[in-house]
N, C-alpha and C. Protein backbone atom coordinates (compact mmCIF):
# COMPACT_ATOMS: atom_id res chain seq x y z
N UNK A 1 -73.90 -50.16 36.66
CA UNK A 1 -75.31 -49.88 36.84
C UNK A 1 -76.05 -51.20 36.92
N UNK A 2 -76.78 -51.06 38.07
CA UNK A 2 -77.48 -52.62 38.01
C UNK A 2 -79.01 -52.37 37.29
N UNK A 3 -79.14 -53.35 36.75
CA UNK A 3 -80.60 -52.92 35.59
C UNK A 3 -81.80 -53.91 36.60
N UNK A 4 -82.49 -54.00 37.05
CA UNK A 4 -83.27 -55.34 37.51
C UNK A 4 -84.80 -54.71 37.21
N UNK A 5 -85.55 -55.78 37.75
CA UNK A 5 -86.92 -55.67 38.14
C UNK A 5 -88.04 -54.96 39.17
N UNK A 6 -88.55 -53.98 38.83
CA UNK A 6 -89.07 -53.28 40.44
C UNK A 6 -90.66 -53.60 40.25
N UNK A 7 -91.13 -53.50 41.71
CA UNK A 7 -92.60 -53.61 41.62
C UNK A 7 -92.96 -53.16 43.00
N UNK A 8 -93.94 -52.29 43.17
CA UNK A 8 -94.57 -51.73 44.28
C UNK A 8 -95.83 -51.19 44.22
N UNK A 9 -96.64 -51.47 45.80
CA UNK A 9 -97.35 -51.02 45.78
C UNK A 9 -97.61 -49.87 46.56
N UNK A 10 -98.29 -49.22 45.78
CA UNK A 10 -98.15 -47.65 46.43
C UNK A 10 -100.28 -46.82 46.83
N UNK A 11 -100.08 -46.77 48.20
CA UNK A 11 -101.73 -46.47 48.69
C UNK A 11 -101.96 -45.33 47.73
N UNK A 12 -103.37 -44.32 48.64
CA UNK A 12 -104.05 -43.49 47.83
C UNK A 12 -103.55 -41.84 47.77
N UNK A 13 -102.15 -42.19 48.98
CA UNK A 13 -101.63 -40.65 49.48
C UNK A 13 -100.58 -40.02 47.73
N UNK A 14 -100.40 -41.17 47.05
CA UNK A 14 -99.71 -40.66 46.21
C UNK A 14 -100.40 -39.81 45.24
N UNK A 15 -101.23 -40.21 44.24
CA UNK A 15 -102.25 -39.93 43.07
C UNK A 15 -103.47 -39.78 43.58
N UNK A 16 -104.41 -40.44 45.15
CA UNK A 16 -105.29 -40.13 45.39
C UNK A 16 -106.50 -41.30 44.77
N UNK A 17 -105.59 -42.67 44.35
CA UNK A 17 -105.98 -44.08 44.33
C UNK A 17 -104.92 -45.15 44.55
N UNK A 18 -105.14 -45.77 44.81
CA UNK A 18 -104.47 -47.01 45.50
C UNK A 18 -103.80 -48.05 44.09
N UNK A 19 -102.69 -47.93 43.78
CA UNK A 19 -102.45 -48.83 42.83
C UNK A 19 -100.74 -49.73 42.59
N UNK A 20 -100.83 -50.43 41.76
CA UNK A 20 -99.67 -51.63 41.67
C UNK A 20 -98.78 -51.43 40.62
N UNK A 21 -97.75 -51.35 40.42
CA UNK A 21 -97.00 -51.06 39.47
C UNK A 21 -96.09 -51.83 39.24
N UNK A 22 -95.09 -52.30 37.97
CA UNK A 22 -94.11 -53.21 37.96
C UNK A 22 -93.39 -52.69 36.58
N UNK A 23 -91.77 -52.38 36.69
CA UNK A 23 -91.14 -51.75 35.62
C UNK A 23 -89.63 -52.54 35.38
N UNK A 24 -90.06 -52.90 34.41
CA UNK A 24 -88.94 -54.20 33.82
C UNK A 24 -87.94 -53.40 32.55
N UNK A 25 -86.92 -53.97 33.10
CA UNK A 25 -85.70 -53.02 32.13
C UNK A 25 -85.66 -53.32 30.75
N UNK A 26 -85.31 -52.69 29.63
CA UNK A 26 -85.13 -52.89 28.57
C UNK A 26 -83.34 -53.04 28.10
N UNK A 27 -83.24 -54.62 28.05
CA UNK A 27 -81.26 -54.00 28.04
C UNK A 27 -81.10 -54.30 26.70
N UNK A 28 -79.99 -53.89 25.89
CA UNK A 28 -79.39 -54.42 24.30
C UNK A 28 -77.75 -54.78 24.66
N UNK A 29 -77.63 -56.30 24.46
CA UNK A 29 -76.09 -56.33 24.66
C UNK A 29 -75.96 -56.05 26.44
N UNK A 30 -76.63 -55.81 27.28
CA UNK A 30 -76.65 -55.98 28.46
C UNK A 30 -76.46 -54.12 28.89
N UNK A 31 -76.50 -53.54 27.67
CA UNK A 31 -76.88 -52.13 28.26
C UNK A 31 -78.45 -51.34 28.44
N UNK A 32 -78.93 -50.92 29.26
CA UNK A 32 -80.48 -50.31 29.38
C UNK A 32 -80.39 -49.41 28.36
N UNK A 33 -81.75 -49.98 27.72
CA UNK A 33 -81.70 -48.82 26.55
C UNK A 33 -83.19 -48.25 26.65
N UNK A 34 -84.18 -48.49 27.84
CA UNK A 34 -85.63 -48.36 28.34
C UNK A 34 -85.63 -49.04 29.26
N UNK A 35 -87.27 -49.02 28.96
CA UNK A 35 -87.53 -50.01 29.93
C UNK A 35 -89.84 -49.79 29.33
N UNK A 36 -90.25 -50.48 30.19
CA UNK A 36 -91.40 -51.19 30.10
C UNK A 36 -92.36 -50.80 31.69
N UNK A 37 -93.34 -50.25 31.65
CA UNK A 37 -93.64 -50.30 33.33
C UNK A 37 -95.18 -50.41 32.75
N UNK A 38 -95.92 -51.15 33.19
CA UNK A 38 -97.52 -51.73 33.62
C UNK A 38 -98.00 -51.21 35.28
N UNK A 39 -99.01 -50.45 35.13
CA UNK A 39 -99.86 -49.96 36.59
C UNK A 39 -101.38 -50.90 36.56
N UNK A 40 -101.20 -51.36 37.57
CA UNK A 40 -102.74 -51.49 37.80
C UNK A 40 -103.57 -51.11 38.81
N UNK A 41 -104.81 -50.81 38.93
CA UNK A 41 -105.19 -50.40 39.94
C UNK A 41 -105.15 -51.15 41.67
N UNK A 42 -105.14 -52.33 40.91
CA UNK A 42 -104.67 -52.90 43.03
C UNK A 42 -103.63 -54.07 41.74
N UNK A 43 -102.72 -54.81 42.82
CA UNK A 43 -102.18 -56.26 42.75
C UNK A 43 -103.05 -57.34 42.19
N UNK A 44 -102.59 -57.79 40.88
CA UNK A 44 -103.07 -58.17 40.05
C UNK A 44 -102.55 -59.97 40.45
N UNK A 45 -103.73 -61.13 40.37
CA UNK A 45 -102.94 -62.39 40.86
C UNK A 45 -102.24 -62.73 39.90
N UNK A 46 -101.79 -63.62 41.36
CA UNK A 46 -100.62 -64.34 41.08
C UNK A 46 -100.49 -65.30 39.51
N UNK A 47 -101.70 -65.69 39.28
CA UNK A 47 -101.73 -66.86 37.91
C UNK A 47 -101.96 -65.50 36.74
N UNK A 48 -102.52 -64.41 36.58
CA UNK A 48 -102.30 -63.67 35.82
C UNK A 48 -101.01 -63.83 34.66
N UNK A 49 -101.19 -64.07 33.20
CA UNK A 49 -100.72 -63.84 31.82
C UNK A 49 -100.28 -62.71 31.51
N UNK A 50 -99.42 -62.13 30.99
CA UNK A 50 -99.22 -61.25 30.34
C UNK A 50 -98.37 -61.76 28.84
N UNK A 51 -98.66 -60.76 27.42
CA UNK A 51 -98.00 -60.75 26.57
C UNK A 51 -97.65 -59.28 26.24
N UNK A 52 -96.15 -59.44 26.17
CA UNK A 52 -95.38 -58.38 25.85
C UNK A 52 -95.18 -58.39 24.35
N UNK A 53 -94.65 -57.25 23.52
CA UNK A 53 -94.23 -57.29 22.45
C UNK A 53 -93.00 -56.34 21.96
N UNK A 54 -92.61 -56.49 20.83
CA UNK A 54 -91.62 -55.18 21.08
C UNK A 54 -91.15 -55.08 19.61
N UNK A 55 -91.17 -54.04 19.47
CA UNK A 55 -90.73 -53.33 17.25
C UNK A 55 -89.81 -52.73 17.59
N UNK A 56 -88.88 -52.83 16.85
CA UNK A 56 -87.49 -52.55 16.54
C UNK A 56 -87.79 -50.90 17.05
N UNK A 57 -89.10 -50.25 16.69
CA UNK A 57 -88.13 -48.84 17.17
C UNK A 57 -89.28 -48.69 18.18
N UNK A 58 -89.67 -49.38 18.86
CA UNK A 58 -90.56 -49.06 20.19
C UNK A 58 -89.69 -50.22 21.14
């Protein structure tokens, strides 16, 4: 199973607004055990920050 990184943008025919999405795997020991996905309403730039976090049972 390959685990990677996805991100797309998807127009207004889906939900009926136009928005950006990006869903990053969660692996333990190199197995997926989740994962993580952030929407925004359009493509968010390029210099944009993010902080992630993560508790043992989230």
């Amino acid at each position: 199973m390959i685990c990677r990184k996805v991100k797309e943008q998807k127009d207004s025919r889906v939900f009926g607004v136009p928005y950006f999405g990006v869903s990053v795997p969660i692996l333990e020991d190199g197995v997926p055990k989740g994962g993580l996905t952030a929407v925004w309403p359009k493509r968010p730039p390029l210099a944009t920050s993010y902080l992630i976090t993560r508790a043992m049972d989230r």
